[in-house]
Every structure is written in structure tokens, then in C-alpha cells.
Protein backbone atom coordinates (compact mmCIF):
# COMPACT_ATOMS: atom_id res chain seq x y z
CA UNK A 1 29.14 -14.28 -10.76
CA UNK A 2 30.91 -10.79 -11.07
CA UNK A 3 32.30 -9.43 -8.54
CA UNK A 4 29.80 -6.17 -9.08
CA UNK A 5 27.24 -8.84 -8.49
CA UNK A 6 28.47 -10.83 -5.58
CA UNK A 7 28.24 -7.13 -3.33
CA UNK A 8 25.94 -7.27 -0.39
CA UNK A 9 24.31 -5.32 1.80
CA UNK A 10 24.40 -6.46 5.62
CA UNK A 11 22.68 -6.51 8.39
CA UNK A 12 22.56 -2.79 9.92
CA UNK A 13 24.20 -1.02 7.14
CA UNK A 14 22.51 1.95 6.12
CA UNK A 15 24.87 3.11 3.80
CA UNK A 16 25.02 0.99 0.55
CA UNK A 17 27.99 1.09 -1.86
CA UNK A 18 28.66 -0.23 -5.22
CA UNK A 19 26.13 -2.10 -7.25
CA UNK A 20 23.31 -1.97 -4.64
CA UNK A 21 23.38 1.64 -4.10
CA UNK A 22 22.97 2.34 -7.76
CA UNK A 23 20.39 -0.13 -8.24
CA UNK A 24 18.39 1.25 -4.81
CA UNK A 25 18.60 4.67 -6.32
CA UNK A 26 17.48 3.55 -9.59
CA UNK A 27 13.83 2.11 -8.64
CA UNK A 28 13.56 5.19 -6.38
CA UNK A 29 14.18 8.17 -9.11
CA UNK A 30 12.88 6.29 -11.55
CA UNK A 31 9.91 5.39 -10.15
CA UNK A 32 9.54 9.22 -9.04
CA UNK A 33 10.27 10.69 -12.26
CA UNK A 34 7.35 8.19 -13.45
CA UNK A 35 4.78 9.01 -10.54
CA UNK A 36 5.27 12.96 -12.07
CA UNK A 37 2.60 11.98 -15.02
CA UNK A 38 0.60 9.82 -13.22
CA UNK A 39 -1.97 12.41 -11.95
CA UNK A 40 -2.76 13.55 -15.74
CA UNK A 41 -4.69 10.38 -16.33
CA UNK A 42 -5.98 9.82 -12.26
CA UNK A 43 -7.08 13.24 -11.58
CA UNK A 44 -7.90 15.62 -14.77
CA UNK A 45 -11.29 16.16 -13.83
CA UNK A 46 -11.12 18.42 -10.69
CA UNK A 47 -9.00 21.40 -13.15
CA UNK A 48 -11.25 20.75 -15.28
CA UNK A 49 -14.20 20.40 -13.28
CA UNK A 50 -15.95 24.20 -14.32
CA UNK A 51 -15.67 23.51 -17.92
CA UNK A 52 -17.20 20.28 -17.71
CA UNK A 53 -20.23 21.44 -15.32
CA UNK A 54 -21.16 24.47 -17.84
CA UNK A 55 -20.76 21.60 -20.98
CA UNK A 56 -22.32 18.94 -19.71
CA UNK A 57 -24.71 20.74 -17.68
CA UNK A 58 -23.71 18.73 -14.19
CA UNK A 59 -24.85 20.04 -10.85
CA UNK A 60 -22.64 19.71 -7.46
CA UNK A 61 -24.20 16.04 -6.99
CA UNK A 62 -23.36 14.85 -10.18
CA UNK A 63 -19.65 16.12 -10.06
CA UNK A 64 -19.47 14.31 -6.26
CA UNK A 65 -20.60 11.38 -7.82
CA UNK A 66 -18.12 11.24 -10.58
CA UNK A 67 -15.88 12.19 -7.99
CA UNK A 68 -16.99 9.82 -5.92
CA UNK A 69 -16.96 6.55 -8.57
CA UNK A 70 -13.20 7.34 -9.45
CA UNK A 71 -12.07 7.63 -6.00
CA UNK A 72 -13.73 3.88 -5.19
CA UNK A 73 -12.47 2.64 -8.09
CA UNK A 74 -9.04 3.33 -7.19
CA UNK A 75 -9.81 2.23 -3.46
CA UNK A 76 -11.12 -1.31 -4.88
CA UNK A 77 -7.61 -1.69 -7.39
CA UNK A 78 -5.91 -1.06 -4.32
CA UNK A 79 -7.48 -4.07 -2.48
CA UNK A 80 -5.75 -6.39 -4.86
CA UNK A 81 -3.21 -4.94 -7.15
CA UNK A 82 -0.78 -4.34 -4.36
CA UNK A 83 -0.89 -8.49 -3.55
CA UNK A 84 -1.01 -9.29 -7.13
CA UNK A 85 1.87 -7.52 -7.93
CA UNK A 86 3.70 -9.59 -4.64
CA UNK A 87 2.53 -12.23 -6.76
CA UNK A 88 3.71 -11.66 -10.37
CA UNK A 89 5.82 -8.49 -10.76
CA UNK A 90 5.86 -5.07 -8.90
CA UNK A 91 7.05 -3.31 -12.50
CA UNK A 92 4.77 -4.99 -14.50
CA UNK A 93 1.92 -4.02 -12.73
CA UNK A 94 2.46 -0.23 -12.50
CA UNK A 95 3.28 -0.65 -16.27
CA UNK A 96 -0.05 -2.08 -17.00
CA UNK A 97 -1.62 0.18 -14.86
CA UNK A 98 -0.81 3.10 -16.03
CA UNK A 99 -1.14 1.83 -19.45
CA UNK A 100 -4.52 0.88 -18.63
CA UNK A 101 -5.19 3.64 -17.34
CA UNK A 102 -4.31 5.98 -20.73
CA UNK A 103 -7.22 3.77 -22.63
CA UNK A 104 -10.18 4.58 -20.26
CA UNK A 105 -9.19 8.35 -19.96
CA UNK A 106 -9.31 8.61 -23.62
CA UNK A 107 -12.33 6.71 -23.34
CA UNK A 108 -13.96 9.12 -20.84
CA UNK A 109 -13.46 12.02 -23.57
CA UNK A 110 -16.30 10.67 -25.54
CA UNK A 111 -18.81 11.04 -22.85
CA UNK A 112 -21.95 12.85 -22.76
CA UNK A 113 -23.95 12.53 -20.27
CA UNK A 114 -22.75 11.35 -16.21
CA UNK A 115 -22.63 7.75 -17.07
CA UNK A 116 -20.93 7.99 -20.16
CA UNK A 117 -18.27 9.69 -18.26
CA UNK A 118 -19.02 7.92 -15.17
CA UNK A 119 -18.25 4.25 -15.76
CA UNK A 120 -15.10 4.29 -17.34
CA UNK A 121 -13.94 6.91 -15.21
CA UNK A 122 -14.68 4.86 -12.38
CA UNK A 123 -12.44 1.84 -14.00
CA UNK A 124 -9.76 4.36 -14.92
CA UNK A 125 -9.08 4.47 -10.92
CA UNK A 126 -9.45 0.98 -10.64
CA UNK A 127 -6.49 0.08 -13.16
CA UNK A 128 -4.87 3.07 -11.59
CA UNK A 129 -4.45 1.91 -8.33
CA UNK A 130 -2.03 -0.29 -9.72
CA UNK A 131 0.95 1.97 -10.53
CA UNK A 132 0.85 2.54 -6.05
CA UNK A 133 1.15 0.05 -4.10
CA UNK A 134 3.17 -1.93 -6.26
CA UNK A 135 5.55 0.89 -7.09
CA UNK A 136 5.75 1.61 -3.01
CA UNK A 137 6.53 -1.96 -2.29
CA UNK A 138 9.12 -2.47 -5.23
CA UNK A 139 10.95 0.76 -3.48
CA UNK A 140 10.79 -0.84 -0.09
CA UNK A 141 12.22 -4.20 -1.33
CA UNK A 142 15.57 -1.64 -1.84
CA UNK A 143 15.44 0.60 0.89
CA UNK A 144 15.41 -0.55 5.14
CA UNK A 145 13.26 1.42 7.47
CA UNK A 146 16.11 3.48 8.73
CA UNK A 147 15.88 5.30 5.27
CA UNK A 148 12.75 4.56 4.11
CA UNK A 149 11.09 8.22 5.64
CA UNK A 150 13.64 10.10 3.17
CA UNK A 151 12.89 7.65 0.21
CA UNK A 152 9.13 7.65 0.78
CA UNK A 153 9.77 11.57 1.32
CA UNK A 154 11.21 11.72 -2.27
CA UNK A 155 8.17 9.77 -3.15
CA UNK A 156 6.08 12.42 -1.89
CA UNK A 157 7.34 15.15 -3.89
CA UNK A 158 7.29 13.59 -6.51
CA UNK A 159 3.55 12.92 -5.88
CA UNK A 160 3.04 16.67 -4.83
CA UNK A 161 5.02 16.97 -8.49
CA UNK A 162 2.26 15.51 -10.22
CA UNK A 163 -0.34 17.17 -8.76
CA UNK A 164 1.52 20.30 -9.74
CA UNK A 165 2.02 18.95 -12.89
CA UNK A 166 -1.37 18.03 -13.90
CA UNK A 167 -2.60 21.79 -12.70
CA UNK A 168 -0.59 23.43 -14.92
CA UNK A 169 -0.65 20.93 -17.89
CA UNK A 170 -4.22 19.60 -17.58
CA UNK A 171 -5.32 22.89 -16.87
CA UNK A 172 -3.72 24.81 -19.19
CA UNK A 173 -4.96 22.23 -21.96
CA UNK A 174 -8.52 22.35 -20.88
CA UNK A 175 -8.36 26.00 -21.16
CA UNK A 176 -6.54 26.22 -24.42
CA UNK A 177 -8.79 23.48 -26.63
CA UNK A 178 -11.33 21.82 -24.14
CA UNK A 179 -11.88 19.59 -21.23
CA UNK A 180 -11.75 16.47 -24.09
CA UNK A 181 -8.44 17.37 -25.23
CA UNK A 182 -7.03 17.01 -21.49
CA UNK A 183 -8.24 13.68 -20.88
CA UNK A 184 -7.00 12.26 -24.16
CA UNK A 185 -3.58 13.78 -25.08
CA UNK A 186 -1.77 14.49 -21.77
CA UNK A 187 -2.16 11.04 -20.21
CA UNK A 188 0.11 9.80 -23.11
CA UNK A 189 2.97 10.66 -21.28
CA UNK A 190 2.00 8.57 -18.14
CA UNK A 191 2.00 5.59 -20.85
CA UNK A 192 5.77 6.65 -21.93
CA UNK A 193 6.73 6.97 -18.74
CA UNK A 194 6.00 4.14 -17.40
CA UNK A 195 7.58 1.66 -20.16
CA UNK A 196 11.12 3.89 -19.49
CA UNK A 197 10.47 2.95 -16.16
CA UNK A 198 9.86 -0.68 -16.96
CA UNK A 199 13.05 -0.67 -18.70
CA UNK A 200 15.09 1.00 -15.92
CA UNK A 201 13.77 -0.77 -12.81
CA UNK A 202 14.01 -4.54 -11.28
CA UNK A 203 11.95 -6.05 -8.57
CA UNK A 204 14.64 -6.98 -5.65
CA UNK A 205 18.28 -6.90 -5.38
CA UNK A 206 17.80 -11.03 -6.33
CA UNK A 207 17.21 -10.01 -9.78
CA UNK A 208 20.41 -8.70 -10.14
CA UNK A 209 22.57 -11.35 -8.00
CA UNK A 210 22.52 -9.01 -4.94
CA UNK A 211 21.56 -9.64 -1.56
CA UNK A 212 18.66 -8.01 0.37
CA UNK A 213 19.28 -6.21 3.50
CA UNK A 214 18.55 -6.92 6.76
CA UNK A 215 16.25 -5.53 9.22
CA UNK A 216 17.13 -5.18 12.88
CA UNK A 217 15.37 -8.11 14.22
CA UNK A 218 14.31 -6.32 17.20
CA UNK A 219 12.44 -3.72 15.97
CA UNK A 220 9.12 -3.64 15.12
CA UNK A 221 9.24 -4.25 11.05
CA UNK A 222 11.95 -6.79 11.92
CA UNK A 223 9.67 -9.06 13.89
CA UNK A 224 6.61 -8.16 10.75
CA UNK A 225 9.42 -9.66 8.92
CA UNK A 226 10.07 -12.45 10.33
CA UNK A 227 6.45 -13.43 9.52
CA UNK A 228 6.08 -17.15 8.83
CA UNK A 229 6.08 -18.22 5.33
CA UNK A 230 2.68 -19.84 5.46
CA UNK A 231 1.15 -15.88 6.75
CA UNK A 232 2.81 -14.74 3.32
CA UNK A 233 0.82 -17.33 1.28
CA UNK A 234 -2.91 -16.65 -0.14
CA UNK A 235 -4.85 -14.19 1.44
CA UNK A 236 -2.76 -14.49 4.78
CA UNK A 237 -1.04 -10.70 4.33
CA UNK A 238 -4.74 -9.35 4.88
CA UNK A 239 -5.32 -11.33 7.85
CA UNK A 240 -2.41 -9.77 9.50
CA UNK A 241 -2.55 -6.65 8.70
CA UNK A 242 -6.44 -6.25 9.43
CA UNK A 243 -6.17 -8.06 12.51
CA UNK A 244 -3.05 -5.10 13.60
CA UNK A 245 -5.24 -2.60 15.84
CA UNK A 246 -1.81 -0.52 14.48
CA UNK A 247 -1.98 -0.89 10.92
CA UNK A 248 -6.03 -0.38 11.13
CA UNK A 249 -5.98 2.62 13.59
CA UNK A 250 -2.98 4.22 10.65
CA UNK A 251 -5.49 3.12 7.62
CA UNK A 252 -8.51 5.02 9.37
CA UNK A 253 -6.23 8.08 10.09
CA UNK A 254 -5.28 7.78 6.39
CA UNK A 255 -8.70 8.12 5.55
CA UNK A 256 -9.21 11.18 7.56
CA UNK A 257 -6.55 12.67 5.68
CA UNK A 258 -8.11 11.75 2.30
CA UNK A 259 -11.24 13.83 3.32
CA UNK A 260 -8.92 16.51 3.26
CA UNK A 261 -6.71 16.11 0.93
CA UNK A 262 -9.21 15.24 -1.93
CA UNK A 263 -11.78 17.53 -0.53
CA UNK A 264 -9.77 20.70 -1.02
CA UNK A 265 -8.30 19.09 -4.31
CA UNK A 266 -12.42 18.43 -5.41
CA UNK A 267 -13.89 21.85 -4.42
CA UNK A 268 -11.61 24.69 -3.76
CA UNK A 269 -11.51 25.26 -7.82
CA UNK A 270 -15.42 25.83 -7.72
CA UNK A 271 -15.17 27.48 -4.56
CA UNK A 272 -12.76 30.07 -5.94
CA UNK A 273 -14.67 29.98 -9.13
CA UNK A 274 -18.41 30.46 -7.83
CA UNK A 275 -17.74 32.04 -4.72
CA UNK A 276 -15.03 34.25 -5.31
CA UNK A 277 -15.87 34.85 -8.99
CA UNK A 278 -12.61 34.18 -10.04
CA UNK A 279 -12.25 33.44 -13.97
CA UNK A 280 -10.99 30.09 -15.05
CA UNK A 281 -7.49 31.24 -15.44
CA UNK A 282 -7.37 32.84 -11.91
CA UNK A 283 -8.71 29.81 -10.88
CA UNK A 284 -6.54 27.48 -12.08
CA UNK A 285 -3.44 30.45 -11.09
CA UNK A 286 -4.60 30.37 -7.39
CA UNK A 287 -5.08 26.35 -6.25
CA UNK A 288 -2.14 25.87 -8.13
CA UNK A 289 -0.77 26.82 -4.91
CA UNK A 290 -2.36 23.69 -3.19
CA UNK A 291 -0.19 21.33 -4.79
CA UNK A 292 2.92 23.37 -4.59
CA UNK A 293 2.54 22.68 -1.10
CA UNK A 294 1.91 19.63 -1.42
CA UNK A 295 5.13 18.90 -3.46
CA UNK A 296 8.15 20.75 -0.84
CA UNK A 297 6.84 19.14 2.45
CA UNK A 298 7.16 15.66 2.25
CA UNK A 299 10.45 15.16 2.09
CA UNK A 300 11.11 17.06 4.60
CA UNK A 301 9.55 15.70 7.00
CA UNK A 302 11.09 12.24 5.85
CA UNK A 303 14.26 13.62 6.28
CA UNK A 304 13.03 14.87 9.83
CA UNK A 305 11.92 11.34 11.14
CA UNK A 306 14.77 9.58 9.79
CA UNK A 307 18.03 11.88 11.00
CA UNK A 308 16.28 13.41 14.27
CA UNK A 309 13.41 10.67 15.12
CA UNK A 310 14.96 7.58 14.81
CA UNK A 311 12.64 7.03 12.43
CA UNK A 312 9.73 7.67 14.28
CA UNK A 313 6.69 8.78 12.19
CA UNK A 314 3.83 9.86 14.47
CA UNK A 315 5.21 13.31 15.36
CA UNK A 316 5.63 14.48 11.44
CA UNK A 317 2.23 13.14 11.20
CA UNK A 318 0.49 14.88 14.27
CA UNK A 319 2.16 17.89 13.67
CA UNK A 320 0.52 17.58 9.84
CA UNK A 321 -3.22 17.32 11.74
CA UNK A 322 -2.56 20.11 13.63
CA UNK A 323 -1.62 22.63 11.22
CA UNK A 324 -3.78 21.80 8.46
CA UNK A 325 -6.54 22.04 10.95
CA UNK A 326 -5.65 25.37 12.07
CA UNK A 327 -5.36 26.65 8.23
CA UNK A 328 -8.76 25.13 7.11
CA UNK A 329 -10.60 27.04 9.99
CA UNK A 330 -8.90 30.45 8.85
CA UNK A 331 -10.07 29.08 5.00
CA UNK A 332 -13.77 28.68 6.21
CA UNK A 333 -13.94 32.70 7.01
CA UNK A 334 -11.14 34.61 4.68
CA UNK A 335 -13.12 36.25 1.70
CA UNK A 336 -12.71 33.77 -1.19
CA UNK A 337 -12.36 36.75 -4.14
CA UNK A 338 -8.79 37.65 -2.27
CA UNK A 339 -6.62 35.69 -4.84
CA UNK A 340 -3.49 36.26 -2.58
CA UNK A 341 -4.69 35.10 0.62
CA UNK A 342 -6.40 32.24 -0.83
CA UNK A 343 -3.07 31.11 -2.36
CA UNK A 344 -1.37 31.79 0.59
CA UNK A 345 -3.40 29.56 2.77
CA UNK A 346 -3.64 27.07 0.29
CA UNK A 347 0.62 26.85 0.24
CA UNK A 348 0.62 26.53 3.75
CA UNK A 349 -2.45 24.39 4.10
CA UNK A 350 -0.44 22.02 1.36
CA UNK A 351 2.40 21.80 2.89
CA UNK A 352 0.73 20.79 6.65
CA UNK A 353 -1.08 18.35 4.39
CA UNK A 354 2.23 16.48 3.19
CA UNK A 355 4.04 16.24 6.22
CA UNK A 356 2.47 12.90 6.98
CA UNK A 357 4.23 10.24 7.65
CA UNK A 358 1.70 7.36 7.12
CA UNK A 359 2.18 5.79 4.07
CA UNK A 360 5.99 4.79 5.69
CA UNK A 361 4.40 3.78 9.36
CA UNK A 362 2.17 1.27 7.25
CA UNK A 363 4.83 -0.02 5.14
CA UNK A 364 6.73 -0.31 8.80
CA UNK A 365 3.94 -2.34 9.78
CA UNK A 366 3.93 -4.78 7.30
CA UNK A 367 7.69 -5.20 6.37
CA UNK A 368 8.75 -4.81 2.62
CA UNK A 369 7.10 -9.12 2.16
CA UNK A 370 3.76 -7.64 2.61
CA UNK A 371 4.81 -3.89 1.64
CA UNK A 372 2.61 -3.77 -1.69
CA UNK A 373 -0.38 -5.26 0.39
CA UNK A 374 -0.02 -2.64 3.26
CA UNK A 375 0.18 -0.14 1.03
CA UNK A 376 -2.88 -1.07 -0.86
CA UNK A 377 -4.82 -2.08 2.10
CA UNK A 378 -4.01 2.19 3.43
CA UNK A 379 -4.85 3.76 0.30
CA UNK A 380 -7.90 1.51 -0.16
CA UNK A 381 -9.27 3.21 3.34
CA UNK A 382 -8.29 6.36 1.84
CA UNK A 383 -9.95 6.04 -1.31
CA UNK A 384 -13.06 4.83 0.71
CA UNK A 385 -13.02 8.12 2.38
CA UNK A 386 -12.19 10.34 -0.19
CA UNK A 387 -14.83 8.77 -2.81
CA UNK A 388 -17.07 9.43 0.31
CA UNK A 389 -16.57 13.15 0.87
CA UNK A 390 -17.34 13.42 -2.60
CA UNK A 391 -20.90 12.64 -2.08
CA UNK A 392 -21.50 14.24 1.16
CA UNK A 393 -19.97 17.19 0.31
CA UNK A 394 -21.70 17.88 -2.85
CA UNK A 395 -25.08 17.17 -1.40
CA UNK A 396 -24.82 19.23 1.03
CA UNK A 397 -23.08 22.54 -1.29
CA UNK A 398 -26.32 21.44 -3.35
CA UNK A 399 -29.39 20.78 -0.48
CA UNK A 400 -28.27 24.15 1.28
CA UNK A 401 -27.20 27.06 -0.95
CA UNK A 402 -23.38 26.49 -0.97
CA UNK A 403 -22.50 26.76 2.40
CA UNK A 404 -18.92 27.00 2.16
CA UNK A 405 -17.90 27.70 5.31
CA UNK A 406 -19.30 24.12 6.71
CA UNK A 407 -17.43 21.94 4.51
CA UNK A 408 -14.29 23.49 5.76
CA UNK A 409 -14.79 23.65 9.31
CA UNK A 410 -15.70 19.51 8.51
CA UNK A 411 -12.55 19.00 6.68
CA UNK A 412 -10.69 20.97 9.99
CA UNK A 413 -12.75 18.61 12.52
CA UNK A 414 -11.51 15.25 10.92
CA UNK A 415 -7.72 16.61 10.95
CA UNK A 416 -8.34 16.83 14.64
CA UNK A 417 -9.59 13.22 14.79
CA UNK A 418 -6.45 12.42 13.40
CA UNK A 419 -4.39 13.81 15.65
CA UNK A 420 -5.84 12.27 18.18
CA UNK A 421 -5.90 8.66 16.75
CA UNK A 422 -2.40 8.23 15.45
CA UNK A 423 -1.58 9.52 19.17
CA UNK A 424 -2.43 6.03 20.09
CA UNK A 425 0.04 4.51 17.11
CA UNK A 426 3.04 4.21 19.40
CA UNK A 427 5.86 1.86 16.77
């Protein structure tokens, strides 16, 4: 063994050198310059979503339930890719995922009618969910919970990246030549991406003859880690993390958020577009400004819980509720057709949105041996929320003459629930 190779990394050092550190910073850039492409084959629809209504003729309850089947698909992947992938190889799975995932949106360009663009839609989630939790649990396997708010922080910009991304790329293709065209040429570079990060990445420092860190036995992921090696076989991850009030009080607030998150990201282009009688462009110009938010908070507020906190997550994540809440209200009652305050308020409504801190507390939870399944298990409730907002939200823009106003004053009550819930999540 080299000498490179015989480095370690021990027990309450935070700040690796040598062969480890490079390696640790590999799967997390990598895997972020990756996750930038990932939305273009996930999430092309909502951009999208005006041309597709006036060509395919779709009302409000048709788009919620296309909405609706993607965002379960991806909640069911997430029930099991994130413990497959414990089981036979965090970078393969993302790989094939978002491989996977490249076919059915090309697929989905071919449809005409709601099922034809429904079904494989629908399994374009599923085999989406798998470039996640993996990808979050092959990061964690590198990085100890005294960093991991700043490395799931870079995480989150680089999935408030994506979402920028898409916009601009999806949106400017759909435009340009067609809804069609954006489902089938852009999520190409998803598949490229993720073989150069196949290529660059391994699954734990064993791979390359290093040794894992340590955990501070005392703390809360260090006991999750000291889980027994029979809880780690079979279906035993789910039974501990479903039978944690913590980790299933975190996955319901994660679900609030998704309500949220993929509510604004599902109707604020028709709202601007119906309601404000924006044009397409404008459209597209203005919620751009939704994931721009999205994209500068997170790491700071990773950066936050890890230098100031000691690592504590539930303040970045109240403070997230709070905000958010206070900006949708505002949202329910400005006058959609102002195209700068709308893209003010979405900025700032973004950027409340993204200081969350959950995806780390759950991942602190579980302890990087069951980090892909925590992971999954979280985004699964969030996908079960999001896919459900869908629906109720469409029916009732369609049963009761758009009213606007009520499906953002909803959104604002569930941030509130949030607060109140991960109040309780004392780790």
C-alpha cells in the first residue's frame, strides 16, 4: 500500500489532508456539477406547462394530475433506490438513474393525449429518484456531521442550480422550437453528466485504501451509528428510522415544505401567465427569479449551522418557515401583472425556501450506514406531498374560477405547521 493510500482520517478531525481530502471533495463537486442537469429531465414540464395546455388542450386538473403522477413516481423510487444503492453501488445507481431517466423523457415527447404523456412521465420520476438518495448518501460516506451542513449546503445550490438551469434552458427551448424539443434534447446532458461523474467518483474512502472517519460517539448520529449490524441487514434501516418519532416528525415537515416548494414551482408560471397576462417570455423572465433564490440560500445557511450552531439544524430551518410564510401571504394580494414585484417576492420567497436544513437533520438521524435510506425515506414524504398538492390545487383553481389568492394563503398555512413541528425536533 502507498503511502498516499495508507492516510487516515481520525476520530474528531474535521480537517482532512492529503488523499482523503481530495477524494471527499471529489464526490462532493462532482456530484454537484452533475445534480446541475438533473432537473432538465425531472422537471421540464412546469416551464413548459402553457405551451403544453394550449397544444394538448389540458385543463388545470389534467396538468395536477401529470403533476401529480411524476411527483409519486419519484416519491415511490425513493422508497427503494436509496437502500438498493446501500446494497450494490451509490454511483451506479445515480448513473442508471439518470440514464433512465433520459429514455422516458424522450419517450414523453411523443405523447398526445394525458396518458400518453402521463405514464411514462410518471416512471421518468420513478427512475429519477435514483440519482438522490444515493448521491446524498455516497457524499455522507466522505463527509462527518460537523461538515456535513456546508457540504449538503453546496448540494443545495447546486440543486437551486438546476432549477435555474432548467428555466432558462428548458424554457428557452420550449419557446424557441416546442415543448417536444425540451423534453428530448436537453436531458442529454443529464446522461453525459452523469457517466463523467461515474468516472470521477468512488463509493467510500475503502475503495481507495483509506479509512472512514469517525463520529463522536456521543452524539446523536454517533450512537445511529453504532447501530447493530443485524438493524443494517434487510429491511431493518426502515424499521428504525420509521419507528424515530425524530426522523418521522423531520419527514412530515419535509413534506410541508414540498407543498411549497413544488406548489409555487407548479403554478406561479400560469399564475403569472393567466392572471397577470404576462406573455410566455415574461413568464418564463419573472419565476426565473424563484429558483435564483433557491440556488444562493442553501449554503448559507449550511455554513450558518455548522461554524455558529454547532451544527444544529432546526433554527436555519424554522427561520426558513417563517419567512417563506410571511412572503407567500404578501404573494396572495400583490397584483400579479407587476413583473417586478412578482420577481422580487419570488427571490426572497426562494431564498426563505432553501434555508432548510432537513435533508442534513435526516441524514443526522440515520448516520451515513443508513444515509441513502434516510434520505429516500424524507424525499419519499415529500414527493407524497408534493404529488398531492398537485391535485388539490388544480381542482380547486378549476371547481372555483381560479382563486389565486387561496392557494397561497394554503401554501403560507403549512409553512407555519412547520415551524411549529420541527420545534419539537430537538438533536
Amino acid at each position: 500500500m502507498s503511502s498516499e493510500q495508507s492516510q487516515t482520517l481520525p476520530a474528531g478531525n474535521t480537517s482532512p489532508t492529503g488523499a482523503y481530502n481530495r477524494w471527499k471533495l471529489r464526490a462532493l463537486f462532482a456530484f454537484a456539477g452533475f445534480y446541475l442537469f438533473v432537473y432538465m429531465g425531472r422537471f421540464a414540464l412546469w416551464p413548459a406547462a402553457p405551451i403544453i395546455r394550449e397544444d394538448l388542450s389540458f385543463t388545470h386538473v389534467e396538468i395536477g394530475i401529470i403533476n401529480a403522477v411524476l411527483l409519486w413516481g419519484f416519491g415511490a423510487g425513493d422508497l427503494v433506490h436509496g437502500r438498493m444503492a446501500e446494497a450494490y453501488g451509490l454511483r451506479l445507481w445515480v448513473t442508471l438513474g439518470a440514464i433512465s431517466t433520459t429514455a422516458l423523457a424522450i419517450t414523453t415527447s411523443f405523447a398526445t393525449n394525458i396518458w400518453t404523456f402521463a405514464i411514462p412521465w410518471g416512471l421518468a420520476g420513478f427512475v429519477n429518484a435514483a440519482v438522490w438518495a444515493p448521491g446524498i448518501s455516497l457524499i455522507s460516506q466522505w463527509w462527518p456531521r460537523t461538515e456535513r451542513g456546508r457540504a449538503l449546503g453546496v448540494v443545495g445550490v447546486a440543486a437551486g442550480g438546476a432549477m435555474l438551469t432548467m428555466w432558462l434552458v428548458t424554457g428557452w427551448v420550449a419557446s424557441e422550437w416546442g415543448w417536444r424539443a425540451a423534453f428530448r434534447y436537453p436531458p442529454l446532458l443529464m446522461a453525459g453528466a452523469a457517466v463523467i461523474y461515474f468516472l470521477l467518483v468512488r463509493d467510500r474512502p475503502a475503495d481507495v485504501g483509506l479509512e472512514p472517519y469517525a463520529e463522536d460517539p456521543d452524539s446523536y448520529t454517533g450512537r445511529a451509528e453504532a447501530a447493530s449490524s443485524k438493524q443494517l441487514k434487510g429491511f431493518g434501516p426502515y424499521k428504525a428510522l420509521l419507528t424515530n418519532w425524530h426522523f418521522v416528525a423531520v419527514s412530515h415537515v419535509k413534506g410541508l415544505e414540498n407543498v411549497v416548494r413544488y406548489g409555487l414551482t407548479t403554478w406561479v408560471p400560469l399564475y403569472y401567465f393567466e392572471e397577470g397576462g404576462l406573455s410566455i417570455e415574461s413568464t418564463v423572465l419573472v419565476t426565473v427569479a424563484l429558483p435564483v433564490g433557491y440556488l444562493i440560500a442553501p449554503l448559507v445557511s449550511g455554513y450558518i449551522s455548522d461554524r455558529f450552531m454547532a451544527s444544529q439544524r432546526r433554527p436555519m430551518t424554522m427561520a426558513s418557515a417563517i419567512i417563506s410564510a410571511v412572503v407567500l401571504v404578501i404573494i396572495a394580494f400583490a397584483p400579479a401583472g407587476n413583473e417586478f414585484l412578482g420577481a422580487g417576492l419570488l427571490l426572497v420567497g426562494g431564498f426563505a425556501m432553501s434555508l432548510t436544513l432537513v435533508a442534513a437533520t435526516a441524514v443526522d438521524i440515520g448516520g451515513r450506514h443508513m444515509a441513502g435510506t434516510a434520505s429516500g425515506l424524507l424525499d419519499a414524504h415529500g414527493y407524497a406531498y408534493a404529488g398531492a398538492q398537485a391535485l388539490i390545487f388544480s381542482v380547486i383553481l378549476d371547481a372555483s374560477g381560479s382563486p389565486w389568492e387561496i392557494v397561497f394563503l394554503a401554501m403560507a398555512a403549512t409553512r407555519l405547521v412547520s415551524a411549529g413541528i420541527i420545534w419539537l425536533v430537538r438533536i
